[in-house]
C-alpha atoms as a PDB file:
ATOM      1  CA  UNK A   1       0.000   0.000   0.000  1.00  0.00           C
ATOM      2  CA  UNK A   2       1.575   3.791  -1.057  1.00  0.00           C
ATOM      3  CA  UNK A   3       1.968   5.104   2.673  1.00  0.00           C
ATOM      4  CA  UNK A   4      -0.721   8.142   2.758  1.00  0.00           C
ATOM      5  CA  UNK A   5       0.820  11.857   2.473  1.00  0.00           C
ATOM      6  CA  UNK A   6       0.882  13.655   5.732  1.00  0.00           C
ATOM      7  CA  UNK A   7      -0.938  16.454   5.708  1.00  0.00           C
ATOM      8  CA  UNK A   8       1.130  19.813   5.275  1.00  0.00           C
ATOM      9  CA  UNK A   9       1.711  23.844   4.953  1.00  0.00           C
ATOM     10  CA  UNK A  10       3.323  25.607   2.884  1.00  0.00           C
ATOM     11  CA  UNK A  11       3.989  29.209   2.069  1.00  0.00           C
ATOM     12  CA  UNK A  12       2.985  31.629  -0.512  1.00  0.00           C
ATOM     13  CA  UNK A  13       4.696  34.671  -2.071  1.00  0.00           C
ATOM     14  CA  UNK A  14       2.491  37.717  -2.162  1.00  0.00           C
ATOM     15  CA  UNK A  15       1.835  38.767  -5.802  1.00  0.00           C
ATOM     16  CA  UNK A  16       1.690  41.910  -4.493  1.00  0.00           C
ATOM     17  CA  UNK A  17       5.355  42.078  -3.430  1.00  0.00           C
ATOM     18  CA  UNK A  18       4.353  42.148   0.645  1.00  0.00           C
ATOM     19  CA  UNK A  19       5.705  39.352   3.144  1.00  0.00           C
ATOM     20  CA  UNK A  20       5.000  35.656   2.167  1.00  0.00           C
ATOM     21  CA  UNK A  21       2.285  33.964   3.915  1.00  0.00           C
ATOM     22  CA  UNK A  22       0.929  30.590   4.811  1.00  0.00           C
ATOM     23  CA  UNK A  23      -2.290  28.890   3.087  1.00  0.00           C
ATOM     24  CA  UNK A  24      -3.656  27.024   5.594  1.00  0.00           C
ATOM     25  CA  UNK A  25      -2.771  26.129   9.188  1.00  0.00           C
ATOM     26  CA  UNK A  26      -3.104  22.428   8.682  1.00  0.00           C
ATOM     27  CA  UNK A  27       0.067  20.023   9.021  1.00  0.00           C
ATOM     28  CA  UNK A  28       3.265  20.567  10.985  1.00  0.00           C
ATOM     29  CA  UNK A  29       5.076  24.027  11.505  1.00  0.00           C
ATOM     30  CA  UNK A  30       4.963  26.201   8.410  1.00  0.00           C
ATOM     31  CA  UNK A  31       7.325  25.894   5.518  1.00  0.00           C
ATOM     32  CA  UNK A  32       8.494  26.888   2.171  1.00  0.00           C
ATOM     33  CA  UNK A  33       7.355  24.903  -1.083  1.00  0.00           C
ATOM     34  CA  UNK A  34      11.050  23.309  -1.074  1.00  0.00           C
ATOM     35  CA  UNK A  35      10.675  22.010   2.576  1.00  0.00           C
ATOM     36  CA  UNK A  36       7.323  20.675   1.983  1.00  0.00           C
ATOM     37  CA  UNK A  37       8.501  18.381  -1.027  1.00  0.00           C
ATOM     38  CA  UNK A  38      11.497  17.669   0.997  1.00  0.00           C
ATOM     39  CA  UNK A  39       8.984  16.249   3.829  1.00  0.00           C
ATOM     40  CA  UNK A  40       7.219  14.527   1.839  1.00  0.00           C
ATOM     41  CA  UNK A  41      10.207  12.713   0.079  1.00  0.00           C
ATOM     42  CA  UNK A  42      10.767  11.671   3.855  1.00  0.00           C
ATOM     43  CA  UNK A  43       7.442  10.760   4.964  1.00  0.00           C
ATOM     44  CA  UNK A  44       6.399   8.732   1.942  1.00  0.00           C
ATOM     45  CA  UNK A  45       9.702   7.609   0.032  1.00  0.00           C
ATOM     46  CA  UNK A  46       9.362   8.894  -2.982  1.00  0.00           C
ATOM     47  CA  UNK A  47      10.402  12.525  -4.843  1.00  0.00           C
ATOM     48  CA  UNK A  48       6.571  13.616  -5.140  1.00  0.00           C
ATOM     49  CA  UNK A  49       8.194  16.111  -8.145  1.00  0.00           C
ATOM     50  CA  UNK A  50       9.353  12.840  -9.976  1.00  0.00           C
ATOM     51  CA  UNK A  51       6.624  10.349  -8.965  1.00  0.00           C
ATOM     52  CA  UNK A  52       4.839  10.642 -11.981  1.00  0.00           C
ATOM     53  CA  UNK A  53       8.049   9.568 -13.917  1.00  0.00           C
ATOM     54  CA  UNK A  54       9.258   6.481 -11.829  1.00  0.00           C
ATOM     55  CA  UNK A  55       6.976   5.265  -9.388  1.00  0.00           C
ATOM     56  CA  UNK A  56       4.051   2.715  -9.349  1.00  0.00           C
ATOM     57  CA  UNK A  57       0.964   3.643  -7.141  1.00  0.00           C
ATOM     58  CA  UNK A  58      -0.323   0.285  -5.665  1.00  0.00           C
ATOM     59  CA  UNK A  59      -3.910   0.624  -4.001  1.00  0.00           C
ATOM     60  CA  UNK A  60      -6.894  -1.014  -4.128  1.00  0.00           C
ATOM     61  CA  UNK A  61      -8.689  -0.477  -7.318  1.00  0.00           C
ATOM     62  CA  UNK A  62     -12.183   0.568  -6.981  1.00  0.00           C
ATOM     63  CA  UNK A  63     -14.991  -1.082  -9.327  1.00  0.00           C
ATOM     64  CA  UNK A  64     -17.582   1.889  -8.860  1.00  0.00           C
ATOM     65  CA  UNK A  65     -17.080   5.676  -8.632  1.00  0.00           C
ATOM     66  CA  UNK A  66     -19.151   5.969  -5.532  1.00  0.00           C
ATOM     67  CA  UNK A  67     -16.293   3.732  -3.901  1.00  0.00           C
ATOM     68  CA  UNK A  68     -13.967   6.041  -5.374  1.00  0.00           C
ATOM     69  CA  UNK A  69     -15.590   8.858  -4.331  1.00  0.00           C
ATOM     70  CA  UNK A  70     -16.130   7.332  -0.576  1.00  0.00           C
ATOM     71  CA  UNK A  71     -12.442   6.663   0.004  1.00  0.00           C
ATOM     72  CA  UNK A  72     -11.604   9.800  -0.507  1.00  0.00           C
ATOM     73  CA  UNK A  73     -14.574  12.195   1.013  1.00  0.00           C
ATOM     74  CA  UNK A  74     -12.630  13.962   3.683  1.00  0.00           C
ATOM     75  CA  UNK A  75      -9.628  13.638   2.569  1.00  0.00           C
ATOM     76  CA  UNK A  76      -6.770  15.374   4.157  1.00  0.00           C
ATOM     77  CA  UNK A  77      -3.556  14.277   2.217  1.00  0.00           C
ATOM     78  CA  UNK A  78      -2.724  17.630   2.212  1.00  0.00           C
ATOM     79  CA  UNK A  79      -3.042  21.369   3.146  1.00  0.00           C
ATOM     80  CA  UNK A  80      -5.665  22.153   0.800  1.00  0.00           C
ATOM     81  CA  UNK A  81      -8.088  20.434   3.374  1.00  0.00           C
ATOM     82  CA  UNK A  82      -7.927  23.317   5.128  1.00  0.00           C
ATOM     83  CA  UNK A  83      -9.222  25.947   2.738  1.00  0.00           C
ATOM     84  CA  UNK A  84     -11.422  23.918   0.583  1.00  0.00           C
ATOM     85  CA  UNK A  85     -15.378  24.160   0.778  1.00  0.00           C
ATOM     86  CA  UNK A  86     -15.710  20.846  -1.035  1.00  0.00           C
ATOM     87  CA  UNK A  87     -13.683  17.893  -2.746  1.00  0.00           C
ATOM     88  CA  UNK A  88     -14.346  18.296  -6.328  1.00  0.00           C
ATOM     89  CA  UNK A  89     -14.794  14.953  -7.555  1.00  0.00           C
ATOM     90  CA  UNK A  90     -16.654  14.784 -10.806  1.00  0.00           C
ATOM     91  CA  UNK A  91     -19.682  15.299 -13.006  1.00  0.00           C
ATOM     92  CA  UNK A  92     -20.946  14.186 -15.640  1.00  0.00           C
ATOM     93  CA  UNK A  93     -21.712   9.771 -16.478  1.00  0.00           C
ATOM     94  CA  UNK A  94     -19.887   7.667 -14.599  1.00  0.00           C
ATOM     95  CA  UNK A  95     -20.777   4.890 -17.129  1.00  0.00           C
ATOM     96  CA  UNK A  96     -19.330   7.334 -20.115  1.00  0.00           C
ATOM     97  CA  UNK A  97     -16.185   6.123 -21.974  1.00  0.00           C
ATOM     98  CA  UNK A  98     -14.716   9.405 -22.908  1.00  0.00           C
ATOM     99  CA  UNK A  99     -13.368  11.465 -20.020  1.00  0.00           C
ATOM    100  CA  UNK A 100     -12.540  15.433 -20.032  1.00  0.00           C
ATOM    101  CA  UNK A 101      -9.465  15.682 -17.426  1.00  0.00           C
ATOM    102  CA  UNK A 102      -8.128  19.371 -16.431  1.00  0.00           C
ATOM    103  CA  UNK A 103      -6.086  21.122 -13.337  1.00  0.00           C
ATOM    104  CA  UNK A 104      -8.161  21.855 -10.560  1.00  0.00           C
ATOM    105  CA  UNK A 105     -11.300  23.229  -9.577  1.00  0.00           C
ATOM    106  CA  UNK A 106     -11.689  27.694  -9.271  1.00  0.00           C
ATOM    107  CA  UNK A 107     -13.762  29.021  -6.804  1.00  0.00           C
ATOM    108  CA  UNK A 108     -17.490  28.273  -8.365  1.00  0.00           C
ATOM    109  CA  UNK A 109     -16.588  24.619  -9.101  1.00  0.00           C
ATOM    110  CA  UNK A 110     -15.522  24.616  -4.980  1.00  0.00           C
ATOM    111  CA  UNK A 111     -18.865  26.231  -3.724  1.00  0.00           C
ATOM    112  CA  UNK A 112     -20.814  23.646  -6.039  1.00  0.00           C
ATOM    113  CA  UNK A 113     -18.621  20.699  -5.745  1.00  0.00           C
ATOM    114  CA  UNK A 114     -18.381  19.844  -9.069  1.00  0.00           C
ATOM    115  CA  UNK A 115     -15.875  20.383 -11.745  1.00  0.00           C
ATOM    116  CA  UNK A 116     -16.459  22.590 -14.885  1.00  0.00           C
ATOM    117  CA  UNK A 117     -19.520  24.800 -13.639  1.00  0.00           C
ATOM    118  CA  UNK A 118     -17.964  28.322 -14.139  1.00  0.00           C
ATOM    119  CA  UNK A 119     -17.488  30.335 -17.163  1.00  0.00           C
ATOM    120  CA  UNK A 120     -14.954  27.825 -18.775  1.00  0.00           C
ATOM    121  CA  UNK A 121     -17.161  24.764 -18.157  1.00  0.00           C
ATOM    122  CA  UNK A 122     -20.084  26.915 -19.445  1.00  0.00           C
ATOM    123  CA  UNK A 123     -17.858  27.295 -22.320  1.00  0.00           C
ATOM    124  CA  UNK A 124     -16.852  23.674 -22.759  1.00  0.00           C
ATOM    125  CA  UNK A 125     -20.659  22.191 -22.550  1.00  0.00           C
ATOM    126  CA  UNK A 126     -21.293  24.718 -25.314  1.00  0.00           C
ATOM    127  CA  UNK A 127     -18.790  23.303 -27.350  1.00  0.00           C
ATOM    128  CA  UNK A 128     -19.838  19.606 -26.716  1.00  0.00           C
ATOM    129  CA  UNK A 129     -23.506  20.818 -27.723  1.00  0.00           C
ATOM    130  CA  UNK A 130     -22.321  22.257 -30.902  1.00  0.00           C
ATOM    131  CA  UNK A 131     -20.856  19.209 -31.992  1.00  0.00           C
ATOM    132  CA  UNK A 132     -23.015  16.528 -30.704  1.00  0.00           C
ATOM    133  CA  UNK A 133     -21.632  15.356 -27.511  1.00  0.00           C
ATOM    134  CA  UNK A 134     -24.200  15.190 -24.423  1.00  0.00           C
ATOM    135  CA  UNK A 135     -22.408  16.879 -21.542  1.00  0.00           C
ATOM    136  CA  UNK A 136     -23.681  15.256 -18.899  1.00  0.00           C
ATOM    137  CA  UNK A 137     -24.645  12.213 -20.817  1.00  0.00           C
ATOM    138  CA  UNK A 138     -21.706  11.290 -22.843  1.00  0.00           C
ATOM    139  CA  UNK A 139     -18.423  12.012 -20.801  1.00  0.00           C
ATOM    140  CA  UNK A 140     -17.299  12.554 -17.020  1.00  0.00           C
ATOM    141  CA  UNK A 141     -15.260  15.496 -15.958  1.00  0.00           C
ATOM    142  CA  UNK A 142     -12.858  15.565 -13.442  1.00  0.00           C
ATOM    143  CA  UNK A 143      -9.504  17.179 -12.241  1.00  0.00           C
ATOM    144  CA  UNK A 144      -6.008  16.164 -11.689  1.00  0.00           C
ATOM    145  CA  UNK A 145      -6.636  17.953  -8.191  1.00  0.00           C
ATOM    146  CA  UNK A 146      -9.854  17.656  -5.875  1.00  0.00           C
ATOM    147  CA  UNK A 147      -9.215  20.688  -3.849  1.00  0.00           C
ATOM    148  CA  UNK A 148      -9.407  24.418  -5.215  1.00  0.00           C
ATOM    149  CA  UNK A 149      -5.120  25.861  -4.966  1.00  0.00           C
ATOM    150  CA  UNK A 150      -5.738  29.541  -4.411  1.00  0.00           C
ATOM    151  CA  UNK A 151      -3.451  32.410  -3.144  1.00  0.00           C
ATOM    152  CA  UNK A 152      -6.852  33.843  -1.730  1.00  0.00           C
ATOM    153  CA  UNK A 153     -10.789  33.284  -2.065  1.00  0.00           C
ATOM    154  CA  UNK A 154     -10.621  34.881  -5.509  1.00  0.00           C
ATOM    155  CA  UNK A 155      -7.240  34.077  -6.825  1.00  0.00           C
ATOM    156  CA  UNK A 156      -6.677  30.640  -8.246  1.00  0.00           C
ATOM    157  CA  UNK A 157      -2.881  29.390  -9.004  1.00  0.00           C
ATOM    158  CA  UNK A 158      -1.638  25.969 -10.489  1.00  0.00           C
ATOM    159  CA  UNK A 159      -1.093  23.174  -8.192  1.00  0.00           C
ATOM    160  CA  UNK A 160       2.108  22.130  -7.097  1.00  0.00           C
ATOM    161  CA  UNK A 161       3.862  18.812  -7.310  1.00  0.00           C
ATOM    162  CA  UNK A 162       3.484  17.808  -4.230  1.00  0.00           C
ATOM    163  CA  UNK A 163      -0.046  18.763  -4.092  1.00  0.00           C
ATOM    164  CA  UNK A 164      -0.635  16.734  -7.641  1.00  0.00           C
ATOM    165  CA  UNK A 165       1.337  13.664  -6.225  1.00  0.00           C
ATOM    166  CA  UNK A 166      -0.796  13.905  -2.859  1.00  0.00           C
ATOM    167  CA  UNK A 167      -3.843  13.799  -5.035  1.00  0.00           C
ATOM    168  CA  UNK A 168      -2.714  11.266  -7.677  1.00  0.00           C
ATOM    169  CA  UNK A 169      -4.108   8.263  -5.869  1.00  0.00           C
ATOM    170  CA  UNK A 170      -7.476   9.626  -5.957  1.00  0.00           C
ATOM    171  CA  UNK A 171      -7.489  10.316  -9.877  1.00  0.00           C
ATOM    172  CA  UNK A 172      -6.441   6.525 -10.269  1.00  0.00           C
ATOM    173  CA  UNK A 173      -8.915   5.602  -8.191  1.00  0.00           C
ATOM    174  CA  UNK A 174     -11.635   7.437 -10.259  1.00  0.00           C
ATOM    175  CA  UNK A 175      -9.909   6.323 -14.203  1.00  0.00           C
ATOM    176  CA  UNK A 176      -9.986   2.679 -12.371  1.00  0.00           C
ATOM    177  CA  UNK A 177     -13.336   3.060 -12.101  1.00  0.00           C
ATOM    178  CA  UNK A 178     -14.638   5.116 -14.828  1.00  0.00           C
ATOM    179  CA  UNK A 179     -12.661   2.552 -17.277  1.00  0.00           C
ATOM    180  CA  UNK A 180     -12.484   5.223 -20.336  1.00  0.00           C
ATOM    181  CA  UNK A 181     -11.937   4.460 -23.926  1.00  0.00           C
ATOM    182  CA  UNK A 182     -10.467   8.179 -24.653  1.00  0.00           C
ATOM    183  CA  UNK A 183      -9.151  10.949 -21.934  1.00  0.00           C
ATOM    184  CA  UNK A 184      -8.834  14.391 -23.428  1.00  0.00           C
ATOM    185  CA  UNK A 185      -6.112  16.485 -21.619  1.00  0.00           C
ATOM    186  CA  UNK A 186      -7.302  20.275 -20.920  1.00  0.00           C
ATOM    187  CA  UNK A 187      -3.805  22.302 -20.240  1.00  0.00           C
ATOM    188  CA  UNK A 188      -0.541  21.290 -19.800  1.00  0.00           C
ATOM    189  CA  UNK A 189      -1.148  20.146 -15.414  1.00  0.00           C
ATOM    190  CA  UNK A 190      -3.962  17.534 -16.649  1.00  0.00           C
ATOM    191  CA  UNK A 191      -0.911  16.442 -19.606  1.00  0.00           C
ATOM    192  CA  UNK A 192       1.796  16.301 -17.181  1.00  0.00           C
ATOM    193  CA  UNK A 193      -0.202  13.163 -15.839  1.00  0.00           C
ATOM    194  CA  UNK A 194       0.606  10.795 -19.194  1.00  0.00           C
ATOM    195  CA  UNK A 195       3.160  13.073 -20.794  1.00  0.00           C
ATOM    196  CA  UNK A 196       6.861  13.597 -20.025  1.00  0.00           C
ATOM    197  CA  UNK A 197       6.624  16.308 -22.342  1.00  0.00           C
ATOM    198  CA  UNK A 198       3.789  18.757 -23.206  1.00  0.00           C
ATOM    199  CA  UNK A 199       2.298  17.143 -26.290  1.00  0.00           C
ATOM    200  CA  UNK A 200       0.984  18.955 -29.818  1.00  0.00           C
ATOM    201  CA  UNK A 201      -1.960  20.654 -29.302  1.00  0.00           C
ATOM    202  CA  UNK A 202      -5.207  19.168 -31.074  1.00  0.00           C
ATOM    203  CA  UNK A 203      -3.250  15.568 -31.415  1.00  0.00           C
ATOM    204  CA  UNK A 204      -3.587  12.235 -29.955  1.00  0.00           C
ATOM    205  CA  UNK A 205      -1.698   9.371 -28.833  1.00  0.00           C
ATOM    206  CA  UNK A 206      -2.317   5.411 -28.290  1.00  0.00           C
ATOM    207  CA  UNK A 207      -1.564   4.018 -24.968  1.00  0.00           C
ATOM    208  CA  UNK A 208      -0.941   0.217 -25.129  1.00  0.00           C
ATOM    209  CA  UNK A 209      -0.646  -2.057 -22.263  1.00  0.00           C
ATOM    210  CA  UNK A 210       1.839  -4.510 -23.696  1.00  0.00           C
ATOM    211  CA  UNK A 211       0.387  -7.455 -21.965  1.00  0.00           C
ATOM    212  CA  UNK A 212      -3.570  -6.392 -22.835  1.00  0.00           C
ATOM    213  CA  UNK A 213      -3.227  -4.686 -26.043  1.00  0.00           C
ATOM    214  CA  UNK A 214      -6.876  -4.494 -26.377  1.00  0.00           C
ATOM    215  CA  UNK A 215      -7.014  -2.111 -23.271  1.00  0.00           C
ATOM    216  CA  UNK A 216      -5.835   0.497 -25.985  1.00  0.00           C
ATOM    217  CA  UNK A 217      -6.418   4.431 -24.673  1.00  0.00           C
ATOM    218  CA  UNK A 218      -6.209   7.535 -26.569  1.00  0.00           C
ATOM    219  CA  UNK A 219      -5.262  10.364 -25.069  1.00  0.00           C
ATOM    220  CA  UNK A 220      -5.889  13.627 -26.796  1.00  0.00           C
ATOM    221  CA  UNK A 221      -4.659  17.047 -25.592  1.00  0.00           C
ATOM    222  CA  UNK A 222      -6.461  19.951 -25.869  1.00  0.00           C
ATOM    223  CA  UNK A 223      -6.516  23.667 -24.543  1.00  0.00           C
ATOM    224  CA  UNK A 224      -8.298  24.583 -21.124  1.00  0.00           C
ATOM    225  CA  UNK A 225     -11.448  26.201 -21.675  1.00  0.00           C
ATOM    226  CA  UNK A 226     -10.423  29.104 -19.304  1.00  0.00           C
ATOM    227  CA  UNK A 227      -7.907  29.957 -21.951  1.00  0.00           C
ATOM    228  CA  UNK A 228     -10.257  30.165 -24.623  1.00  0.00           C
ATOM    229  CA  UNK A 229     -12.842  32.256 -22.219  1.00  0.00           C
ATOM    230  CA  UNK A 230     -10.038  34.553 -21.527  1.00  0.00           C
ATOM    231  CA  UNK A 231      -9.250  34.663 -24.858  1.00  0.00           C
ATOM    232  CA  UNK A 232     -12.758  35.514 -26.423  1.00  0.00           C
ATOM    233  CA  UNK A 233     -13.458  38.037 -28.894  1.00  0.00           C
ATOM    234  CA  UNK A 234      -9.817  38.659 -29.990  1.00  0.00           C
ATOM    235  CA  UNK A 235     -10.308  37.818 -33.709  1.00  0.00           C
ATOM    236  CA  UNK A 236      -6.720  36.648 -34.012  1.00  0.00           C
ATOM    237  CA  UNK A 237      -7.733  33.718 -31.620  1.00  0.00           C
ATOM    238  CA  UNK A 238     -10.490  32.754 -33.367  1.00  0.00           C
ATOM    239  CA  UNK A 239      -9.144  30.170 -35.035  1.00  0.00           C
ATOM    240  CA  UNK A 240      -7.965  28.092 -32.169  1.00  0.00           C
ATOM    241  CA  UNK A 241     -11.257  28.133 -30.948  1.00  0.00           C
ATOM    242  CA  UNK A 242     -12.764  26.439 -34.654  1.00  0.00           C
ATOM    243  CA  UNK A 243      -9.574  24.515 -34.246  1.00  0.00           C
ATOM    244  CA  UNK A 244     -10.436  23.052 -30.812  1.00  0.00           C
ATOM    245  CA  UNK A 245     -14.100  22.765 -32.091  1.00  0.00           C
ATOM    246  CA  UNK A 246     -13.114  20.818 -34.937  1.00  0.00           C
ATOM    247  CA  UNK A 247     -11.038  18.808 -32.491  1.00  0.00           C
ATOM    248  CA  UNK A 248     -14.285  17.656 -30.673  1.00  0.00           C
ATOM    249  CA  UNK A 249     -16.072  17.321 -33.822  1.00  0.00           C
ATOM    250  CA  UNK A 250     -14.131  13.888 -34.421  1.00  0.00           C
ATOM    251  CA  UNK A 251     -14.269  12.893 -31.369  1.00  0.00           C
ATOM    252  CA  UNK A 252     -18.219  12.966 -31.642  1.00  0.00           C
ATOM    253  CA  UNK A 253     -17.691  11.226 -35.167  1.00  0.00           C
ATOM    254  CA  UNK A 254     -16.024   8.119 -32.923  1.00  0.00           C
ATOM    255  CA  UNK A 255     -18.237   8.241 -29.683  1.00  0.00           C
ATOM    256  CA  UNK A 256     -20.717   6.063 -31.136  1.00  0.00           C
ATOM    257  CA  UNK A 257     -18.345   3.215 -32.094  1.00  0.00           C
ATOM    258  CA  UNK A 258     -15.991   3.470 -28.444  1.00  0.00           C
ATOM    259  CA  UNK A 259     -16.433   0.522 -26.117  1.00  0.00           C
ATOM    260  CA  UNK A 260     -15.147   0.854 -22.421  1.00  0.00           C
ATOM    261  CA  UNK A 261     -11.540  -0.846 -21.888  1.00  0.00           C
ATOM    262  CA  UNK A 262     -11.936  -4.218 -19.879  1.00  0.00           C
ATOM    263  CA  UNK A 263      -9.442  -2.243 -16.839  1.00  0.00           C
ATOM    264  CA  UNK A 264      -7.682   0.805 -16.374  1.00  0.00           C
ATOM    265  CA  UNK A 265      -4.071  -0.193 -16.600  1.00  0.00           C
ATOM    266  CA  UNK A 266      -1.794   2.955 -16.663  1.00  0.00           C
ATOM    267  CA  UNK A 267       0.080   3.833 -13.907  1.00  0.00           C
ATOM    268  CA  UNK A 268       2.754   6.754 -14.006  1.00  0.00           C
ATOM    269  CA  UNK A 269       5.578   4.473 -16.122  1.00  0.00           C
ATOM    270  CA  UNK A 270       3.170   2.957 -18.805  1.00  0.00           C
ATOM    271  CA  UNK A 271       2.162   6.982 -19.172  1.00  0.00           C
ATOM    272  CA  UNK A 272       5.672   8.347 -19.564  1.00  0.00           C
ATOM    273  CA  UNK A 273       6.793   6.203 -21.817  1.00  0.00           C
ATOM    274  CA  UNK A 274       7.142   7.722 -25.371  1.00  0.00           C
ATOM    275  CA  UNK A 275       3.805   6.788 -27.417  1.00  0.00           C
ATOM    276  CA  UNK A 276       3.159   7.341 -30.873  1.00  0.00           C
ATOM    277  CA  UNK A 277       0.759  10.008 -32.340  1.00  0.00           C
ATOM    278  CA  UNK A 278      -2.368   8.730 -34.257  1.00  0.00           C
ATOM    279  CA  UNK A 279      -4.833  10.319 -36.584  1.00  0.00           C
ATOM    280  CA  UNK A 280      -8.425  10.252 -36.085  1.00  0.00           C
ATOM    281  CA  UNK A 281      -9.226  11.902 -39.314  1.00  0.00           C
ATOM    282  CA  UNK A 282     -11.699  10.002 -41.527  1.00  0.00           C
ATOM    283  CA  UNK A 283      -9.730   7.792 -44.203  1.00  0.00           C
END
């Protein structure tokens, strides 16, 4: 069993330029980002900046999401326990084979408790309408973190790697038990989880156990929503947005023909590996 993260604090620099502060009060004495990772390199035995890259998880793997979602309700792994309002687990199908993965919930998505409910996922289930693709009937949405990382209530900031490696186990947990034919990537955090390298936008690639070759995944990469919301109206973006629209409009063409695999089998060093990029275009 992976030993469970002690919980932790950690301090942030003021964007402001005034005197670093901590985010939470949970965990041992206060302490920079460095010592933190350093802690947890002691308390777990492994580099949680490199886990993703070398090291197996090895849990339990759950058969439903609400099992998922049980094991880790009140989770306290680390300091973001303190200064969430809710673990952000999913929404969406559980029984869908396509899954939309991205960083980590902002401050709407932590007052609902659900991922993708503020102006980007507004943005996103417009997108999936457009094309074809049932929002809450045709994929599940979920983060690479469960907690909201914020400098303060209304300033959100990307997660760390010791927060990602504390909540790694969880997002396992949850592709064990979704079983998904196709993950789409949104931003480079949700690609650092199968990439060792930020991948072409709009491409995908074919994950292949070597001992179940028929649990095949394709994992496409794609930009966050909150990009494209913050890029809006700014004609010289438009065409990343018909770009990323004609991205989901083949993976609407496949959804009909996508089968569940038999069992989630990618752990961090079948994902780093190097995999080859496919085309999805029609022949």
């Amino acid at each position: 069993m992976t030993t469970a993260l002690d919980t932790y604090t950690f301090w942030h620099s003021d964007p402001t330029g005034g005197p670093a502060r901590a985010s939470s009060v949970c965990g041992p004495a206060p302490c920079d980002v460095g010592a933190a990772h350093e802690m947890v390199m002691a308390q777990t035995g492994y580099d949680a900046a490199k886990q993703f890259q070398s090291n197996r998880l090895d849990f339990p793997m759950a058969t439903d999401v609400r099992e998922a979602v049980a094991r880790y309700d009140g989770c306290s792994r680390c300091h973001l326990c303190a200064t969430r309002q809710s673990i952000v687990h999913y929404r969406g199908n559980p029984n869908a084979k396509v899954v939309f993965f991205g960083e980590a919930p902002g401050r709407e998505e932590n007052d609902m408790g659900e991922p993708f409910v503020g102006a980007s996922g507004r943005l996103q289930d417009t997108l999936c309408k457009y094309i074809g693709i049932n929002p809450q009937q045709d994929v599940l949405w979920m983060n690479a973190l469960g907690c909201r990382p914020a400098t303060h209530w209304s300033a959100d900031r990307q997660p760390t790697d010791a927060e990602l490696a504390a909540c790694s186990e969880r997002v396992l947990m949850m592709f064990a038990a979704v079983r998904p034919r196709v993950v789409i990537c949104l931003g480079e955090t949700a690609a650092k989880f199968f990439f060792a390298e930020k991948p072409r936008i709009w491409n995908y690639s074919m994950f292949t156990p070597p001992e179940h070759p028929e649990d095949w995944v394709m994992v496409g990469f794609a930009y966050h929503p909150a990009y494209l919301v913050r890029t809006m109206g700014v004609p010289a973006n438009y065409r990343q947005f018909a770009a990323q629209r004609t991205f989901y409009t083949m993976l609407s063409e496949r959804l009909p023909t996508l089968t569940k695999v038999n069992a989630w089998r990618f752990f961090p060093q079948y994902a780093r590996m190097s995999q080859p990029e496919v085309s999805w275009h029609k022949a």
